[in-house]
N, C-alpha and C. Protein backbone atom coordinates (compact mmCIF):
# COMPACT_ATOMS: atom_id res chain seq x y z
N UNK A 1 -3.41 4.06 12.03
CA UNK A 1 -2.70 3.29 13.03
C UNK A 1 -2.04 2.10 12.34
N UNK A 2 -0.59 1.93 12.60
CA UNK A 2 -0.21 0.46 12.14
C UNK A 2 -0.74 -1.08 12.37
N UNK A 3 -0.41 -1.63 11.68
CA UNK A 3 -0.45 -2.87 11.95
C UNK A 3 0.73 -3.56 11.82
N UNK A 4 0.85 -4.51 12.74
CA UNK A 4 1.95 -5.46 12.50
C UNK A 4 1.83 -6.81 12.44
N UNK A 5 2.14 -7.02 11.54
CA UNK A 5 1.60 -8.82 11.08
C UNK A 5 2.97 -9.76 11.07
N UNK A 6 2.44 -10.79 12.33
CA UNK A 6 3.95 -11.12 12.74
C UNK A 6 3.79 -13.01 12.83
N UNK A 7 5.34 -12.98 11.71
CA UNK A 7 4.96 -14.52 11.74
C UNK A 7 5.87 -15.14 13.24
N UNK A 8 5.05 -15.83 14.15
CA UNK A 8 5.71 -16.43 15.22
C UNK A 8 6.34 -17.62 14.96
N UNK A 9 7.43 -18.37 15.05
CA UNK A 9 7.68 -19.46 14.31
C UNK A 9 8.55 -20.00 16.16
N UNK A 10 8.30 -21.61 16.44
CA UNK A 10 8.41 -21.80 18.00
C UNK A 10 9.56 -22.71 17.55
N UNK A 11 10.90 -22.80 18.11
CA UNK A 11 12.05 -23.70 18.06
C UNK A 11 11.88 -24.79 19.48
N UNK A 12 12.24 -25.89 19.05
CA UNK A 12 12.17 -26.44 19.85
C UNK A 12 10.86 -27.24 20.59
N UNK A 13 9.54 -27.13 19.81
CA UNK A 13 8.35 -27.50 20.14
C UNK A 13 7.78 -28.16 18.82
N UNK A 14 6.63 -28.79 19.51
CA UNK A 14 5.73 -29.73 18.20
C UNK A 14 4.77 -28.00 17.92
N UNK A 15 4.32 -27.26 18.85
CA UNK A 15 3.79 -25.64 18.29
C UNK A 15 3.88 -25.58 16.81
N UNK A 16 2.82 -25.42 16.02
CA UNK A 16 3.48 -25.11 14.83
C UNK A 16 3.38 -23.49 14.52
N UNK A 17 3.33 -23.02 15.43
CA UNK A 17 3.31 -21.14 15.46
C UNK A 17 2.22 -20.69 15.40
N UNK A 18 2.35 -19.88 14.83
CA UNK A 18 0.92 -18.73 14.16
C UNK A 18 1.39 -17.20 13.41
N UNK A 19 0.22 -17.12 12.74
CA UNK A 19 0.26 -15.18 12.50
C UNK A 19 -0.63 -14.61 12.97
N UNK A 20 -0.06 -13.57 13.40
CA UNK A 20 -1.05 -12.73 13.71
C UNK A 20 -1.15 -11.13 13.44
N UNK A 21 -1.93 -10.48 13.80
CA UNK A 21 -1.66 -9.01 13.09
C UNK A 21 -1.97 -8.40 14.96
N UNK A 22 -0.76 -7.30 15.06
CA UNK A 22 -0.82 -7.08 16.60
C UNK A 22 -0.74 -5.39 16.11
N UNK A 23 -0.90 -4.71 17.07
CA UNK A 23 -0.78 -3.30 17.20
C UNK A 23 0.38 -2.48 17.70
N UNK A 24 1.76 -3.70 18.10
CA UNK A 24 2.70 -2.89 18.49
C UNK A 24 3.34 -4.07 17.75
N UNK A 25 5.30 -3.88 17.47
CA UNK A 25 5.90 -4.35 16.32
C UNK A 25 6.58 -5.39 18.15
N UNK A 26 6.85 -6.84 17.62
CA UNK A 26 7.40 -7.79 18.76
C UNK A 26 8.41 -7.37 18.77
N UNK A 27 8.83 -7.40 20.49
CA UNK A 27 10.52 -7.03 21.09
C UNK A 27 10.98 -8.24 21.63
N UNK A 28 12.10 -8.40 21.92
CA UNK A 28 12.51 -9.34 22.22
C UNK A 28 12.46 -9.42 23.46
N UNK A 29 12.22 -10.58 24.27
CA UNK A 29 11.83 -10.79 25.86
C UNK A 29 10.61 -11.00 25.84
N UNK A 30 9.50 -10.50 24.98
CA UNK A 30 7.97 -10.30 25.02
C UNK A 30 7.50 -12.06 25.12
N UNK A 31 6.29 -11.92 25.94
CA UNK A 31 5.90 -12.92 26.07
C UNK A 31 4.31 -13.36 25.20
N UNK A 32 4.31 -14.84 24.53
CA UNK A 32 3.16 -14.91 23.51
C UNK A 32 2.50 -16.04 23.59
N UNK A 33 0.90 -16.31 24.28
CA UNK A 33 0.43 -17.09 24.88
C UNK A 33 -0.29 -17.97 23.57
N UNK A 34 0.19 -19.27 23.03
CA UNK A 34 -0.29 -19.75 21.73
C UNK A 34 -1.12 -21.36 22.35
N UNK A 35 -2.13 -21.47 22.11
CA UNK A 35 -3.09 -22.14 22.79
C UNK A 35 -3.08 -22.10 24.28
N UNK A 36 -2.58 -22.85 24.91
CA UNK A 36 -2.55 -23.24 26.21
C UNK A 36 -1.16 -23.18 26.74
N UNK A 37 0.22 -22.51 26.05
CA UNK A 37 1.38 -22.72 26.37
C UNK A 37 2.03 -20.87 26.17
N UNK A 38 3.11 -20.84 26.89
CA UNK A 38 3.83 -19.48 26.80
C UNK A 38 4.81 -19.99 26.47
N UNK A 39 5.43 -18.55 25.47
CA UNK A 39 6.26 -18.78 24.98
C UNK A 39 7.34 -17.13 25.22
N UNK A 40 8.60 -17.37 25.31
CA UNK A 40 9.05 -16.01 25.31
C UNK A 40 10.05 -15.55 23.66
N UNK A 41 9.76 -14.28 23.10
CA UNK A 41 10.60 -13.97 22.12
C UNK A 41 11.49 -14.16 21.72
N UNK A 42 12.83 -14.73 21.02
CA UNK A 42 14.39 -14.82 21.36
C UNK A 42 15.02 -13.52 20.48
N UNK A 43 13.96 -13.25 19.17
CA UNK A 43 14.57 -12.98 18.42
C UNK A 43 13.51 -12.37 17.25
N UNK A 44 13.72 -11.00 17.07
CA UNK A 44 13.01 -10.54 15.99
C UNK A 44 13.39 -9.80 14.66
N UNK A 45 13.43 -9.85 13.43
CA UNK A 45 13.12 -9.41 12.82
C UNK A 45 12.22 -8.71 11.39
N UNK A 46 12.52 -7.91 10.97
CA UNK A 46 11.51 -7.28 9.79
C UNK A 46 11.84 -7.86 8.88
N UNK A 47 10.36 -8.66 8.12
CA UNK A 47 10.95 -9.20 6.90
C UNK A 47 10.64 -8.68 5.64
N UNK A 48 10.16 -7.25 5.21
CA UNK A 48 10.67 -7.04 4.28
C UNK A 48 9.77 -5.13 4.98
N UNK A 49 10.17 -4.02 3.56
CA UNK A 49 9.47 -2.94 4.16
C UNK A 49 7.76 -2.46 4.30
N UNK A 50 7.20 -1.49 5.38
CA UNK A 50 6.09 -1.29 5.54
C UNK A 50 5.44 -1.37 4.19
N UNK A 51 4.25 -1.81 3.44
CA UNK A 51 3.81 -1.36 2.62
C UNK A 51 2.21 -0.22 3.31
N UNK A 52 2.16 0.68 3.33
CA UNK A 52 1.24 2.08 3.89
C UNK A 52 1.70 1.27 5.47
N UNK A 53 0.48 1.40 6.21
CA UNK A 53 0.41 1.34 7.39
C UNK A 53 0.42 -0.69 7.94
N UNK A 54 0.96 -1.65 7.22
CA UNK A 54 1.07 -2.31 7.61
C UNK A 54 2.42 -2.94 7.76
N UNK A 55 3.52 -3.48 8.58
CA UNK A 55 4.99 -3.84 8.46
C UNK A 55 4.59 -5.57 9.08
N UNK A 56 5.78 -5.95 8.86
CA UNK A 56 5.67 -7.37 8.24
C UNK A 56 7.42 -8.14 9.25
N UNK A 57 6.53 -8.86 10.15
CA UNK A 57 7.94 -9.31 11.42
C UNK A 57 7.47 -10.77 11.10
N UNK A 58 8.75 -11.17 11.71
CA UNK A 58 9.06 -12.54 12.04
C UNK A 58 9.51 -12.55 13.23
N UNK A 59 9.18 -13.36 14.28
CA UNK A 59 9.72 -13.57 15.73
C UNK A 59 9.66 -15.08 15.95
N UNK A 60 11.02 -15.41 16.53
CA UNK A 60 11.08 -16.76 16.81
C UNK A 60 11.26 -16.62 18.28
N UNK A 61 10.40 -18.06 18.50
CA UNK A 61 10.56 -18.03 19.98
C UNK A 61 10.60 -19.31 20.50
N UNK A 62 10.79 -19.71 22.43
CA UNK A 62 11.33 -20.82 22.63
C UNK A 62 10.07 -20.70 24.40
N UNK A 63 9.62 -22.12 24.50
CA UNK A 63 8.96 -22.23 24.98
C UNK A 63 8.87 -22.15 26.83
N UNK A 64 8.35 -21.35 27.29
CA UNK A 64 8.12 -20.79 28.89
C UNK A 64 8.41 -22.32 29.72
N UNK A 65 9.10 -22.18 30.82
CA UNK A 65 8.76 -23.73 31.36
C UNK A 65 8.11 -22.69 32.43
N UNK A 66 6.78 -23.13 32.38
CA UNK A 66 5.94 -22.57 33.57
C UNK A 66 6.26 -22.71 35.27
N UNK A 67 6.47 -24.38 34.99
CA UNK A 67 6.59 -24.61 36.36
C UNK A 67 8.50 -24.14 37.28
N UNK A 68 8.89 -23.93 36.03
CA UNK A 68 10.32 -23.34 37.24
C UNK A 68 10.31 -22.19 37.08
N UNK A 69 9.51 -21.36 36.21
CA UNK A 69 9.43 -19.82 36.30
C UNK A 69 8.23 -19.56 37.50
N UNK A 70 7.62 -20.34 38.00
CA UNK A 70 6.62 -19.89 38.66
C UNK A 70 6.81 -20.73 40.32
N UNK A 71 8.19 -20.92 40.34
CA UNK A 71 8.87 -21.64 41.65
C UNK A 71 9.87 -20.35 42.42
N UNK A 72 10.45 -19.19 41.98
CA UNK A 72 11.55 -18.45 42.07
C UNK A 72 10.61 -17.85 42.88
């Protein structure tokens, strides 16, 4: 089974990201809960090729405003 080890990097926030190793490769729209805050995808790509069963992403992302997404 793959792994995908994905560096999250947050624009626009004091967040200083994270890595993590996930089981499906990040899409864009996807949503990524990093302490106590959401964040949605903007933008992904592969940063370099699989070596065996592990591939290697970068996803930048920009931070959920909870309270007007959860007003609509």
């Amino acid at each position: 089974m793959a792994t995908y080890k994905v560096s999250f990097v947050i624009v626009g926030s004091d967040q200083p990201g994270a890595i993590f190793s996930m089981r499906n490769a990040p899409r864009v729209g996807d949503t990524v809960k990093l302490d106590n805050d959401l964040f949605e995808v903007t933008e992904v790509f592969e940063l370099m090729p699989p070596r065996g069963d592990f591939h290697y992403y970068h996803a930048t992302c920009r931070m959920i405003d909870i309270e007007k997404t959860s007003t609509k």
